[in-house]
Protein backbone atom coordinates (compact mmCIF):
# COMPACT_ATOMS: atom_id res chain seq x y z
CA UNK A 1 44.17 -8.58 -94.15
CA UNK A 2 40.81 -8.70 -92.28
CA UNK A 3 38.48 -5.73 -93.24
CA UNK A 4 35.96 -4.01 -90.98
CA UNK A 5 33.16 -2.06 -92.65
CA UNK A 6 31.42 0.85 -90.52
CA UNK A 7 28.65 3.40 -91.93
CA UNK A 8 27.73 6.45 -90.02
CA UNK A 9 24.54 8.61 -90.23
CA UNK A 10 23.65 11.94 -88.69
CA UNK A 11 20.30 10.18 -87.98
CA UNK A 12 21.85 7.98 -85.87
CA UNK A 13 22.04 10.31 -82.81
CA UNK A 14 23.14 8.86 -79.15
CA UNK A 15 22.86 12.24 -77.23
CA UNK A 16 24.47 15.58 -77.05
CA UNK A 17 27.80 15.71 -75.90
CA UNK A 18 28.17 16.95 -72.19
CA UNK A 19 31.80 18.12 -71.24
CA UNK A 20 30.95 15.90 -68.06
CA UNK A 21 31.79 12.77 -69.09
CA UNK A 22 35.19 13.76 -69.72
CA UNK A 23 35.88 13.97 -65.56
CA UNK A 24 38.21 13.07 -63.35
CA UNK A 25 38.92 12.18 -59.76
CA UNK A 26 40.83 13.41 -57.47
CA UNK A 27 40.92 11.58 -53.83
CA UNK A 28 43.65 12.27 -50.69
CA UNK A 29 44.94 8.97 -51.35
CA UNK A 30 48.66 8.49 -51.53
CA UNK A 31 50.65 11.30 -54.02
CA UNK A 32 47.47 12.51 -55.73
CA UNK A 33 47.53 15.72 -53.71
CA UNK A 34 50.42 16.13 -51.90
CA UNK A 35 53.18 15.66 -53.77
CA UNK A 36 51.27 15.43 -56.45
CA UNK A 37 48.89 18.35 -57.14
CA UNK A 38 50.51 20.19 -54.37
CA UNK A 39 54.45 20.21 -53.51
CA UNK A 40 55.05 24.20 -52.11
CA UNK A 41 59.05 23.19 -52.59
CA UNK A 42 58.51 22.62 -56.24
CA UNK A 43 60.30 24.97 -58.52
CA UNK A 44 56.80 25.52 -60.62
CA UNK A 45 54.73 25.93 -57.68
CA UNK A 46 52.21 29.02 -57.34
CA UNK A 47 51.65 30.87 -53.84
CA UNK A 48 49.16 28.32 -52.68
CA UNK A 49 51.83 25.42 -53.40
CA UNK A 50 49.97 24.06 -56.60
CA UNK A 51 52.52 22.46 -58.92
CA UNK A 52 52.01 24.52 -62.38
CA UNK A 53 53.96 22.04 -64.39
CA UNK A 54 50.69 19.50 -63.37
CA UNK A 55 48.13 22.53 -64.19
CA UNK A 56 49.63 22.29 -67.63
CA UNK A 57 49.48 18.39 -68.10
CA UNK A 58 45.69 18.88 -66.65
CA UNK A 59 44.46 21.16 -68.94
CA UNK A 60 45.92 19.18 -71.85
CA UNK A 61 44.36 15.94 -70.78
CA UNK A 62 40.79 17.94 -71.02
CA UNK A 63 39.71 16.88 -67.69
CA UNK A 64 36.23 18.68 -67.31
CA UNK A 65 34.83 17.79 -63.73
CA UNK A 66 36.71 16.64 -60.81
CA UNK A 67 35.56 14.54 -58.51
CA UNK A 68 36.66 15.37 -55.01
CA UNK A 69 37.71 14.83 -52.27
CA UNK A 70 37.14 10.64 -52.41
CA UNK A 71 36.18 7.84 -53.03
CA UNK A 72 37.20 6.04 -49.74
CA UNK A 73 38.88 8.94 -47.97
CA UNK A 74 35.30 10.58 -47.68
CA UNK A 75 33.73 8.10 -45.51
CA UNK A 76 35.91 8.93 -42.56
CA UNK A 77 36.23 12.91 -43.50
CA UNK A 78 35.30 15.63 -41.49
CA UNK A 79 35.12 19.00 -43.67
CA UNK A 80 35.81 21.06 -41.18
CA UNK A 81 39.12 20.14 -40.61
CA UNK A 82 40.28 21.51 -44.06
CA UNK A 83 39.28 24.67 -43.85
CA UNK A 84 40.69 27.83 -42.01
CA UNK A 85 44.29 28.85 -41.63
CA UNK A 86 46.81 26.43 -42.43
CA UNK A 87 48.55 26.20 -39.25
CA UNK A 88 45.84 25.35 -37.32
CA UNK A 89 44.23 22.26 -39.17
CA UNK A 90 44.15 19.22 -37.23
CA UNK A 91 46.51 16.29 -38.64
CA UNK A 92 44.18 13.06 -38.86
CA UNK A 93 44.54 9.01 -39.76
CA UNK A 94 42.88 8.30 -42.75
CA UNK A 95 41.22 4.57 -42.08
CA UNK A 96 40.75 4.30 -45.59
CA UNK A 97 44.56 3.67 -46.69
CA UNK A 98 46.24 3.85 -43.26
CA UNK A 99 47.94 7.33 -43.71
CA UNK A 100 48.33 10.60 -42.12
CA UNK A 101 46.19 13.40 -43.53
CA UNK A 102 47.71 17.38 -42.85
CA UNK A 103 44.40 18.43 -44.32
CA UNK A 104 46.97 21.22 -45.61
CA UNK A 105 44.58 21.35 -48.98
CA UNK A 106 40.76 21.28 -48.53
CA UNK A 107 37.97 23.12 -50.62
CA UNK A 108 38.92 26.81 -50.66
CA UNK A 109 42.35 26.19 -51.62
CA UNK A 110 41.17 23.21 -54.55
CA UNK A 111 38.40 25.40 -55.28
CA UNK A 112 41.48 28.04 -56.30
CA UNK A 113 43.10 24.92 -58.20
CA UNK A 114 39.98 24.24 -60.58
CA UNK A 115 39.72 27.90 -61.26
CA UNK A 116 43.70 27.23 -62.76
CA UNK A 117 42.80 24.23 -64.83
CA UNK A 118 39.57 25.67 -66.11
CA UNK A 119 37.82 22.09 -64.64
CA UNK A 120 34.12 21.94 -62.71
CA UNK A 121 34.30 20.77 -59.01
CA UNK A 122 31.94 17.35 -57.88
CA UNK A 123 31.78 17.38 -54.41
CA UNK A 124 31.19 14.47 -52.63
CA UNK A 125 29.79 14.76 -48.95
CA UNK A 126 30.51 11.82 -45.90
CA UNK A 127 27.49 9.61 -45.46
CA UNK A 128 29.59 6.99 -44.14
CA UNK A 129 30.34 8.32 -40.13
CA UNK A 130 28.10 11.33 -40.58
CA UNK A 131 25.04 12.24 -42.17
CA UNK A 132 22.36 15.26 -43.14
CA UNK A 133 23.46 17.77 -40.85
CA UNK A 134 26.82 17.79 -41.76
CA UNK A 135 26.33 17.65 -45.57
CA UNK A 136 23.93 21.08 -45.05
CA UNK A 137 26.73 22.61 -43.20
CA UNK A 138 28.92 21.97 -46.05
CA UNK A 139 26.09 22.77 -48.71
CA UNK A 140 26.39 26.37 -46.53
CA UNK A 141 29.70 26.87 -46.35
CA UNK A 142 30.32 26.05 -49.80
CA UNK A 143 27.60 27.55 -51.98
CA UNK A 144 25.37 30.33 -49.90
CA UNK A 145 26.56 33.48 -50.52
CA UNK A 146 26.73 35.79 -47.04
CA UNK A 147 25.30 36.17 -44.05
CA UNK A 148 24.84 33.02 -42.47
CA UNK A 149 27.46 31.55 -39.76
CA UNK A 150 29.40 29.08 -42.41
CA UNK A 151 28.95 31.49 -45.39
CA UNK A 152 30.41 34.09 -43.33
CA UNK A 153 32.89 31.91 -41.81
CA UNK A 154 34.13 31.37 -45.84
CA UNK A 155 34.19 34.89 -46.67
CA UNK A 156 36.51 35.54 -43.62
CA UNK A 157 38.38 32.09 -44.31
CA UNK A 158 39.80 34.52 -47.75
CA UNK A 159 37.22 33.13 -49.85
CA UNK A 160 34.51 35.69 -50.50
CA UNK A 161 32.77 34.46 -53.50
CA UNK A 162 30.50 31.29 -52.97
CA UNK A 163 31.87 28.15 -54.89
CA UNK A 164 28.58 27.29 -56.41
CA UNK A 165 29.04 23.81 -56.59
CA UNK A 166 26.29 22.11 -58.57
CA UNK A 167 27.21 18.10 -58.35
CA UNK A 168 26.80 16.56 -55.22
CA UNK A 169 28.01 13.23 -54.68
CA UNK A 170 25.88 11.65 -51.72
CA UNK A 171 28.47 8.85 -49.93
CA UNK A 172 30.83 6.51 -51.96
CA UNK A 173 30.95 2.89 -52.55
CA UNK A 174 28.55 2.33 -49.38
CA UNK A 175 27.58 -1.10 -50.28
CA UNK A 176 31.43 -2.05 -49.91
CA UNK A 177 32.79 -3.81 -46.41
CA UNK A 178 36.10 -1.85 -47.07
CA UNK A 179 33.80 1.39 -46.71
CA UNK A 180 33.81 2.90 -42.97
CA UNK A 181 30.02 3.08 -42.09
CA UNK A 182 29.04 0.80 -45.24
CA UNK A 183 25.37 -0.43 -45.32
CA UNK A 184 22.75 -2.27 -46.27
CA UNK A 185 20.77 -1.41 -49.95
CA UNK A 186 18.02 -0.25 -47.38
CA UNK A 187 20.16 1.49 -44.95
CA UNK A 188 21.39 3.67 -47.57
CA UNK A 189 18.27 4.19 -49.63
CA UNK A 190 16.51 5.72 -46.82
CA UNK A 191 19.78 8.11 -45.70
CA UNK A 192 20.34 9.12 -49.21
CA UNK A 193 16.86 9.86 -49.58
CA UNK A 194 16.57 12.01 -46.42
CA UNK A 195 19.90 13.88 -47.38
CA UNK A 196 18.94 14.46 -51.03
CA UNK A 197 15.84 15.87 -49.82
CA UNK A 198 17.08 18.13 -47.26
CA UNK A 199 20.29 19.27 -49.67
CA UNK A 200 17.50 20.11 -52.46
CA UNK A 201 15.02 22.56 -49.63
CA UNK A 202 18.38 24.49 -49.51
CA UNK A 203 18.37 24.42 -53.31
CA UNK A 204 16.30 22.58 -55.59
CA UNK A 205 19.01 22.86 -58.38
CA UNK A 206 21.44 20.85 -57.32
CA UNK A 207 22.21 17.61 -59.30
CA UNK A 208 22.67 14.76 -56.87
CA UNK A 209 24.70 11.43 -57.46
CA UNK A 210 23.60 8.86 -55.20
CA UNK A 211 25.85 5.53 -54.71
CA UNK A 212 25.46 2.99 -57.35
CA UNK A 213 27.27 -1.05 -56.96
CA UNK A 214 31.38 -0.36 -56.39
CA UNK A 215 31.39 -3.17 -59.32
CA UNK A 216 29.91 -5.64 -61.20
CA UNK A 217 30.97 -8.69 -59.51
CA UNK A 218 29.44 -7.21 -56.28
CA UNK A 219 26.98 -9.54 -54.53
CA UNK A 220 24.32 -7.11 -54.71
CA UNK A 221 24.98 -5.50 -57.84
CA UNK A 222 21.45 -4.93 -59.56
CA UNK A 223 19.29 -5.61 -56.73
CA UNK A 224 21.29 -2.56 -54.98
CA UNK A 225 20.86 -0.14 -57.88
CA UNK A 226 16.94 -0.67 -57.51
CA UNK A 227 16.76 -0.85 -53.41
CA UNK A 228 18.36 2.57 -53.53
CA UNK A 229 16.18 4.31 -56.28
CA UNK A 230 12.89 2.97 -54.51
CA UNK A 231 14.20 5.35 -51.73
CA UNK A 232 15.53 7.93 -53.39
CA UNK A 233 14.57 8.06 -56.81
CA UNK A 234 12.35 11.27 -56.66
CA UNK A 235 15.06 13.01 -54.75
CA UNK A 236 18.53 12.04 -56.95
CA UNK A 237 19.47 12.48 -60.80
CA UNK A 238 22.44 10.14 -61.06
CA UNK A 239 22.98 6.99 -59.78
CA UNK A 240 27.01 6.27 -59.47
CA UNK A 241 29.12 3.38 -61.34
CA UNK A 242 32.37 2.36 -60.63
CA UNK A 243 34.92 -0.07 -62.43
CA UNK A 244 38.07 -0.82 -62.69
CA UNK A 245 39.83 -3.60 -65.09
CA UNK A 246 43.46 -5.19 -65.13
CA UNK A 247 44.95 -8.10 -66.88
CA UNK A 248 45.19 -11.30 -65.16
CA UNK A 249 47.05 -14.59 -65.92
CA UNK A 250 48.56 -13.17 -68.78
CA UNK A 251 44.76 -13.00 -71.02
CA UNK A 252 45.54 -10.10 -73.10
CA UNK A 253 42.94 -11.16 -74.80
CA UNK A 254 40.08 -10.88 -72.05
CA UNK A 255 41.49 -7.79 -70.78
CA UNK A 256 41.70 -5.71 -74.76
CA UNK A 257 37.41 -6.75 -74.28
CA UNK A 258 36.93 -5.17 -70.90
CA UNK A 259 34.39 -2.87 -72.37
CA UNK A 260 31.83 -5.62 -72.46
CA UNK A 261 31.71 -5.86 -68.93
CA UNK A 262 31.15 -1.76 -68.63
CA UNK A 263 28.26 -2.49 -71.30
CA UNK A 264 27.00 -5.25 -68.89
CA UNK A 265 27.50 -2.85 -66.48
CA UNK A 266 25.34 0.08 -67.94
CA UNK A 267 22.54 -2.42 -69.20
CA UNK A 268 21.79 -3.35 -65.69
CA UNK A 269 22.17 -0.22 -63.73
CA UNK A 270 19.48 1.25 -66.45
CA UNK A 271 17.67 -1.90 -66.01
CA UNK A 272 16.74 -1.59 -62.80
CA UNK A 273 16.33 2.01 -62.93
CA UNK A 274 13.85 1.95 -65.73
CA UNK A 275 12.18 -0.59 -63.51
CA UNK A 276 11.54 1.40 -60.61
CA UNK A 277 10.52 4.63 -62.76
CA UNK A 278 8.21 2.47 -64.35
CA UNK A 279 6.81 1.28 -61.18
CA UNK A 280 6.47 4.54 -60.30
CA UNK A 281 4.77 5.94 -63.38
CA UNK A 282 7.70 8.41 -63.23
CA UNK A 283 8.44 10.45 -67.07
CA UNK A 284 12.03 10.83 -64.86
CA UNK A 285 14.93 9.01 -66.53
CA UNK A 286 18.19 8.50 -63.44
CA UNK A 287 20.85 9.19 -65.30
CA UNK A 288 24.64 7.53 -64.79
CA UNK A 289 27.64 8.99 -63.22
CA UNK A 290 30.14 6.72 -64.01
CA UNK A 291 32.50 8.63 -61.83
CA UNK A 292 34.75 5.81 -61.46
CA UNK A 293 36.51 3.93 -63.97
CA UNK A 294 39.70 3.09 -64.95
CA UNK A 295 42.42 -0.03 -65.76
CA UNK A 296 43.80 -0.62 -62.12
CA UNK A 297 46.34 -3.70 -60.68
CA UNK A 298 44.19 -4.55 -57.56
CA UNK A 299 45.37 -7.27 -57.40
CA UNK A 300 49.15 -6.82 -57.32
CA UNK A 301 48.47 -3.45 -54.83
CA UNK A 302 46.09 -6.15 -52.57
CA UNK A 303 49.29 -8.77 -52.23
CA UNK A 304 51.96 -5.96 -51.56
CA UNK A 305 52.45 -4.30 -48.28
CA UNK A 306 52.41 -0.79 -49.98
CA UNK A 307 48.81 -0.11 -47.53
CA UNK A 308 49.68 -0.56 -43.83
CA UNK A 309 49.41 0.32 -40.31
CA UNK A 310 52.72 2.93 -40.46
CA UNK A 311 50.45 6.12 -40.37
CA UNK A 312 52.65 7.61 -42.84
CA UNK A 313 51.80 11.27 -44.94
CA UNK A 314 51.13 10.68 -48.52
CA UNK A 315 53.01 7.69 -49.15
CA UNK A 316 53.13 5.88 -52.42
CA UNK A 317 50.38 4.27 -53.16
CA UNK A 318 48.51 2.55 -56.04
CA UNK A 319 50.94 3.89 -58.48
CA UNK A 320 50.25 1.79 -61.92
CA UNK A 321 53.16 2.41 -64.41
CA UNK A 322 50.72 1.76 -67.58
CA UNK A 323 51.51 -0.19 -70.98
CA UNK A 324 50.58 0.21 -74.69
CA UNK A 325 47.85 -2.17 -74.05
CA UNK A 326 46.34 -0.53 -70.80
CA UNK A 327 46.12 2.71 -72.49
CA UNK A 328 44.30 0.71 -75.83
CA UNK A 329 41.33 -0.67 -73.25
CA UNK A 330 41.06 3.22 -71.55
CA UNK A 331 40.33 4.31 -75.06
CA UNK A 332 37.93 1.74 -75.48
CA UNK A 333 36.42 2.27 -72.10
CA UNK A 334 35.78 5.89 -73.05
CA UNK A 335 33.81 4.53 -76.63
CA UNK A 336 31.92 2.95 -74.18
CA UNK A 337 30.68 5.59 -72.15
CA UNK A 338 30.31 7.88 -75.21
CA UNK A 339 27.95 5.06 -77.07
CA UNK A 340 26.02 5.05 -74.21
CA UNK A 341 25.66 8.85 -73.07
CA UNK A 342 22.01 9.23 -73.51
CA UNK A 343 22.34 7.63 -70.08
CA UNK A 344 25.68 8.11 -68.96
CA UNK A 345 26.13 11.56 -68.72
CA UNK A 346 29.13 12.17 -66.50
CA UNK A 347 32.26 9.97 -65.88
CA UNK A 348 35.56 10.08 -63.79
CA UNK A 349 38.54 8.57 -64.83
CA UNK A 350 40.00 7.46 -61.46
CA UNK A 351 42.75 9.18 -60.75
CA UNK A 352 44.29 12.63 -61.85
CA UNK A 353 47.81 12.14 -60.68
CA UNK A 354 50.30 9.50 -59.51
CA UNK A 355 47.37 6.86 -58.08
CA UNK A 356 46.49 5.15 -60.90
CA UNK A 357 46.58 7.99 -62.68
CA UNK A 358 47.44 9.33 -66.62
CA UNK A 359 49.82 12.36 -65.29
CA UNK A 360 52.97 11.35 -62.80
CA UNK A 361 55.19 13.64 -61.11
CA UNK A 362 58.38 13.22 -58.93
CA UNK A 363 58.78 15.30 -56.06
CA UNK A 364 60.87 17.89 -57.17
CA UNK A 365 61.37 16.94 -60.44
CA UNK A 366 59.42 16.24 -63.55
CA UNK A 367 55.91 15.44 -63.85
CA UNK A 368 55.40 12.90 -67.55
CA UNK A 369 52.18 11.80 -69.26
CA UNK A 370 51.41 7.98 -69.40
CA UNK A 371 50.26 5.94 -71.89
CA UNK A 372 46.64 6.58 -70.71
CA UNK A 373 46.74 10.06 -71.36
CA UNK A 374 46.98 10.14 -74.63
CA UNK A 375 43.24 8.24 -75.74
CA UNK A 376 41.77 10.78 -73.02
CA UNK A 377 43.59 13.88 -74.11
CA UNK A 378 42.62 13.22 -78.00
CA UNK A 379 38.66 12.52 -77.29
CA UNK A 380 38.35 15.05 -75.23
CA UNK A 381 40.00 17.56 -77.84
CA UNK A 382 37.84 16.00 -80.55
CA UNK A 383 34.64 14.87 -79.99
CA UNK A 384 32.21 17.62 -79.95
CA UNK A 385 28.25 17.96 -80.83
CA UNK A 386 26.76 14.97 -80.92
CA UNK A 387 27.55 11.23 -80.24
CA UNK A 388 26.03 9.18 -83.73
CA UNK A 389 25.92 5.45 -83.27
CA UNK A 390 28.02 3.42 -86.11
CA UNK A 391 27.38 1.01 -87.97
CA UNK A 392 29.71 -1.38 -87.42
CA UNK A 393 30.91 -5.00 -89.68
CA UNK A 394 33.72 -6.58 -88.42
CA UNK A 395 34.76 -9.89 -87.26
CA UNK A 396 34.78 -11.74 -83.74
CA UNK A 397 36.84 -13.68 -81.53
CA UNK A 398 36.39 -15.25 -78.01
CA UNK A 399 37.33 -14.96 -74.75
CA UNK A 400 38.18 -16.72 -71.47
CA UNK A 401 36.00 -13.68 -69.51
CA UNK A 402 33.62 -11.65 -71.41
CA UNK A 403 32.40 -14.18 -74.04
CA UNK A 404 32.25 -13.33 -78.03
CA UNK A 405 33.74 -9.79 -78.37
CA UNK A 406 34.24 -7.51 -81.69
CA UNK A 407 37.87 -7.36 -83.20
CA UNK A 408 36.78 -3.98 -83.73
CA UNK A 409 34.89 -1.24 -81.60
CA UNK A 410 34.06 2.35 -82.68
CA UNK A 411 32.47 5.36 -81.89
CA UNK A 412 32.10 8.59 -83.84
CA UNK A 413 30.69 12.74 -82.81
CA UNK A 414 30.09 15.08 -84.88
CA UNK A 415 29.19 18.90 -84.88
CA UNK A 416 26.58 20.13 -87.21
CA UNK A 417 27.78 23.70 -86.49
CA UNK A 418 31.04 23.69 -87.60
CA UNK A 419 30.89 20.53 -89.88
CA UNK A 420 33.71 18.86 -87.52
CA UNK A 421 33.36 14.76 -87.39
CA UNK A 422 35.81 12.14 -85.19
CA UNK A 423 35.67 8.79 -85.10
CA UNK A 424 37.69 6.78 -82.41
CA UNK A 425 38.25 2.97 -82.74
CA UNK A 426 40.10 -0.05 -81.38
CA UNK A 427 41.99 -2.65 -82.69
CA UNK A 428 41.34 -5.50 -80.14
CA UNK A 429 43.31 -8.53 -82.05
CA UNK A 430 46.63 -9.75 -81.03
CA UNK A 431 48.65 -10.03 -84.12
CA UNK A 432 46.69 -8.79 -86.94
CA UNK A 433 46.39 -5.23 -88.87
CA UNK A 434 42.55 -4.58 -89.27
CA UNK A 435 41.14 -2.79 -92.73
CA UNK A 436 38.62 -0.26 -91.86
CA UNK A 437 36.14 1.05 -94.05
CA UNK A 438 34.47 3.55 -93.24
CA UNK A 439 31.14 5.46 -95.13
CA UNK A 440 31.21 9.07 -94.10
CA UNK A 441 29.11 11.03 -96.85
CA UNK A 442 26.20 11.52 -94.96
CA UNK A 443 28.69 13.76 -93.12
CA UNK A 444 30.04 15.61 -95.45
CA UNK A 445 33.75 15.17 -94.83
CA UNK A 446 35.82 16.16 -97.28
CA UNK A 447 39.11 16.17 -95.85
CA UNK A 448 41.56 14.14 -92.73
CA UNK A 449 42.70 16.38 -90.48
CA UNK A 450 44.52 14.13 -88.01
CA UNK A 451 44.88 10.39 -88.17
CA UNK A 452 46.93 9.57 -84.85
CA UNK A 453 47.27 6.00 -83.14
CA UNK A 454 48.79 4.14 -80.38
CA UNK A 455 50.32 1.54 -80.45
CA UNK A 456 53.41 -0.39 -80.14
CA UNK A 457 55.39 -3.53 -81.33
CA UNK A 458 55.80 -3.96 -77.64
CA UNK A 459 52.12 -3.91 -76.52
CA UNK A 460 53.78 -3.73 -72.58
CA UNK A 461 56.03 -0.45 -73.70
CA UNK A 462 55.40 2.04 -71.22
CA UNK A 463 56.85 5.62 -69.81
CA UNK A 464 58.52 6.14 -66.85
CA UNK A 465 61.06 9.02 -65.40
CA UNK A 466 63.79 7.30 -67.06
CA UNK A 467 62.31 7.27 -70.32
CA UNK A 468 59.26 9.81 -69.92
CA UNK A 469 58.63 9.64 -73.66
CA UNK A 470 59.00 5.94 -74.63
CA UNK A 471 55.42 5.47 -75.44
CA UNK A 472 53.31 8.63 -77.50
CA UNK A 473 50.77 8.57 -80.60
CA UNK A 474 52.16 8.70 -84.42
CA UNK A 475 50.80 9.56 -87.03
CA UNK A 476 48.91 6.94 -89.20
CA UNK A 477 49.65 7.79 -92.41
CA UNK A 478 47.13 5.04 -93.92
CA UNK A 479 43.82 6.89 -93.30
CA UNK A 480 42.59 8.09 -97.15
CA UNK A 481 39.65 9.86 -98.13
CA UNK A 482 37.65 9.42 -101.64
CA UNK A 483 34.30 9.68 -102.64
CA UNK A 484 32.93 9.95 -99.04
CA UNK A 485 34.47 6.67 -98.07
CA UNK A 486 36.85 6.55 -95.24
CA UNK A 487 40.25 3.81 -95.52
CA UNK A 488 42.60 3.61 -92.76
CA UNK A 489 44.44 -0.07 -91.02
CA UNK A 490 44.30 -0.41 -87.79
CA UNK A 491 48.08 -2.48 -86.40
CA UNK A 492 47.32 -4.87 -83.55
CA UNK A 493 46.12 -3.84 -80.20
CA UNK A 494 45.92 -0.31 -81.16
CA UNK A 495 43.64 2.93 -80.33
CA UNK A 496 42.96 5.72 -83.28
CA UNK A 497 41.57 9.09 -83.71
CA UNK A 498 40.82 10.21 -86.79
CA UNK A 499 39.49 14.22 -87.36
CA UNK A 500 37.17 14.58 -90.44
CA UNK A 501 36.33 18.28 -91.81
């Protein structure tokens, strides 16, 4: 049986944890909000129509900040619209995924839905079709407290207290063709710039996101991230990463190593960063907002007819059914981000619910976790304090896409206060069990509080309303503790958590 040998020290610190990188997204795209989030028929729903049944499933999954409301749908979005009694919002097309929004939910009523699920709100503001005035009218609306015209027009809207909203997301994906109003590097530099600048006179607190590459494969990726922050970088904090990973021609192998493209991914973006601080003689670090990421089937959504010109109202859309193996490379995506949160410090899994999303509902009827959840819901639960950097011995293997990749990957937190440790890992080979050692006495565990895995002799097993509970995380009974040294086997194409005290 191969053996993997990992050593942890407290020394060995990445970066506090911040509750941000556990995020999510939330766009008006398909059944993520209506029908979704939001279904007023729905036996669980609350007076403002939120499905309570989802509230649940959110809070369990840990999701910390939302990201809201798009992605794509923001480009073409005109705030205004959602706001105000119900009955007299304006129905719109949505150019983004050809559909019909009521603009029956905007940001008092989601505002009301974060405030259920306990979760932060990231706004995101259109720089696609409109521009600085319009993101200071929302700025207003949204965060000053009285006596202005939009402030005012909030409080008598039924929402007297200001939202405080302290993320701002400046634009999305504007260096994408699919994007209404994309741009140029330049283009964009200067107009995030000007808006960052303008957002901060109102109130030099706010934390400010401008648009990183929409992927890695992008033509301009790199030379976009440092175009931008020439512009911009005394006015932002976070630059934005997005990326999404499927499975193609049947390389299970590729795909279980999609994490070394996100490390590719985060090299670069800090790469060029670092370059333009340095150019600048700036002691400024940008930080990432890798708000988002996520295993999605472009390419089958791309060759279906599922987007189209019918104008409908929250069709379905983008709705991945996810496998063993899908949810194995989302908990590897989220070691990722944690080994690297000194500079990532906030992430989005893209979506919340039914678009590519962990949590799926029918309307009327039950709402079910997916495979996905369950790697989120457990690291989020878990990992607390600090981020520490293993150690890490194991063996390699290649492949078609990425190159040389580990068998194993790990990452491990722990909390000095309360003497808590995790450590998360992946099994990425195809057919063999992995021995992991692993040397915790510098942490002073004494004792395995959960060992749980996922995984599968079916690596494509997945849940669905049929069979809602087909795929969940058992118990790995192998994990032993003696003398300050870890033991626990890792089955094939498998994600664990394991919870030291």
């Amino acid at each position: 049986m191969p053996e993997t040998h990992i050593a942890l020290d407290r020394s060995d610190r990445v970066a506090p944890i911040d509750r941000r990188i556990f995020g999510a997204f939330v766009e008006h795209l398909g059944r993520c909000v209506y029908d979704g989030l939001y279904e007023p028929g729905h036996p669980t729903a609350n007076e403002d129509g939120f499905r309570l049944d989802v509230v649940e499933l959110v809070k369990e999954l840990g999701a910390t900040t939302i990201r809201y409301p798009g992605g794509n749908f923001v480009s073409g979005f005109r705030w205004e619209d959602s706001v105000g009694p119900r009955e007299q919002r304006p129905v719109r097309r949505d150019l983004a995924w050809h559909s019909l929004e009521t603009n029956q939910v905007g940001l008092d009523e989601f505002s009301r839905w974060l405030k259920l699920t306990g979760s932060e709100l990231m706004l995101a503001v259109n720089l696609g079709t409109r521009g600085i005035d319009e993101a200071l009218d929302l700025l207003e609306y949204a965060n000053h407290p009285s006596g202005t015209a939009l402030s005012d027009q909030r409080i008598a809207n039924g929402t007297p207290d200001p939202h405080g909203i302290r993320m701002w997301c400046l634009g999305n994906e504007m260096d994408g063709p699919w994007q209404t109003g994309y741009m140029t590097a330049d283009d964009y530099g200067k107009l995030a710039a000007r808006t960052a600048a303008a957002m901060k006179m109102a109130d030099k607190d706010l934390e400010l996101v401008a648009c990183g590459s929409s992927g890695s494969g992008m033509p301009t990726f790199g030379d976009w991230e440092r175009i931008v922050l020439e512009h911009a970088y005394d006015h932002v904090d976070f630059i934005s990463a997005h990326a999404y990973y499927q499975e193609r021609g049947g390389d299970l192998g590729s795909f279980l190593a999609s994490s070394v493209d996100m490390q590719y991914f985060i090299d670069t973006v800090v790469a060029a960063a670092d370059h333009v601080g340095s150019k600048r003689k700036s002691a400024k670090k940008i930080a990432i907002s890798f708000d988002e990421w996520n295993v999605w089937y472009l390419d089958e959504h791309q060759a279906s007819d599922e987007v189209n010109d019918e104008w409908r109202i929250a069709p379905r859309q983008l709705e991945d059914v996810y496998s063993v193996a899908d949810a194995v490379v989302v908990g590897n995506l989220l070691i990722t981000l944690l080994k690297n949160h000194d500079r990532v410090r906030s992430a989005s899994l893209a979506q919340l619910v039914n678009v590519i999303a962990p949590i799926m509902t029918e309307p009327g009827g039950a709402s079910w976790r997916q495979t996905t959840f369950f790697p989120f819901s457990v690291t989020s639960r878990l990992a607390r304090g600090e981020v520490l950097r293993p150690t890490v011995r194991t063996g390699v293997y290649e492949t078609a896409t990425h190159g040389t990749a580990d068998l194993v990957d790990a990452v491990a937190t722990h909390d000095a206060a309360t003497g808590q440790s995790a450590v998360f890992l992946v099994n990425r080979s195809l057919t063999e069990t992995e021995t992991v050692t692993i040397d915790v006495r510098d942490l002073g565990a004494t004792e395995v509080r959960e060992a749980l895995s996922l995984f599968d002799e079916d690596v494509y097993a997945k849940n669905t309303l049929a069979d809602p509970e087909r795929v969940g995380l058992r118990a790995n009974t192998t994990a032993a503790l003696a003398d300050g040294v870890l033991t626990v086997e890792l089955p094939p194409v498998s994600w664990t958590a394991l919870s030291l005290a």
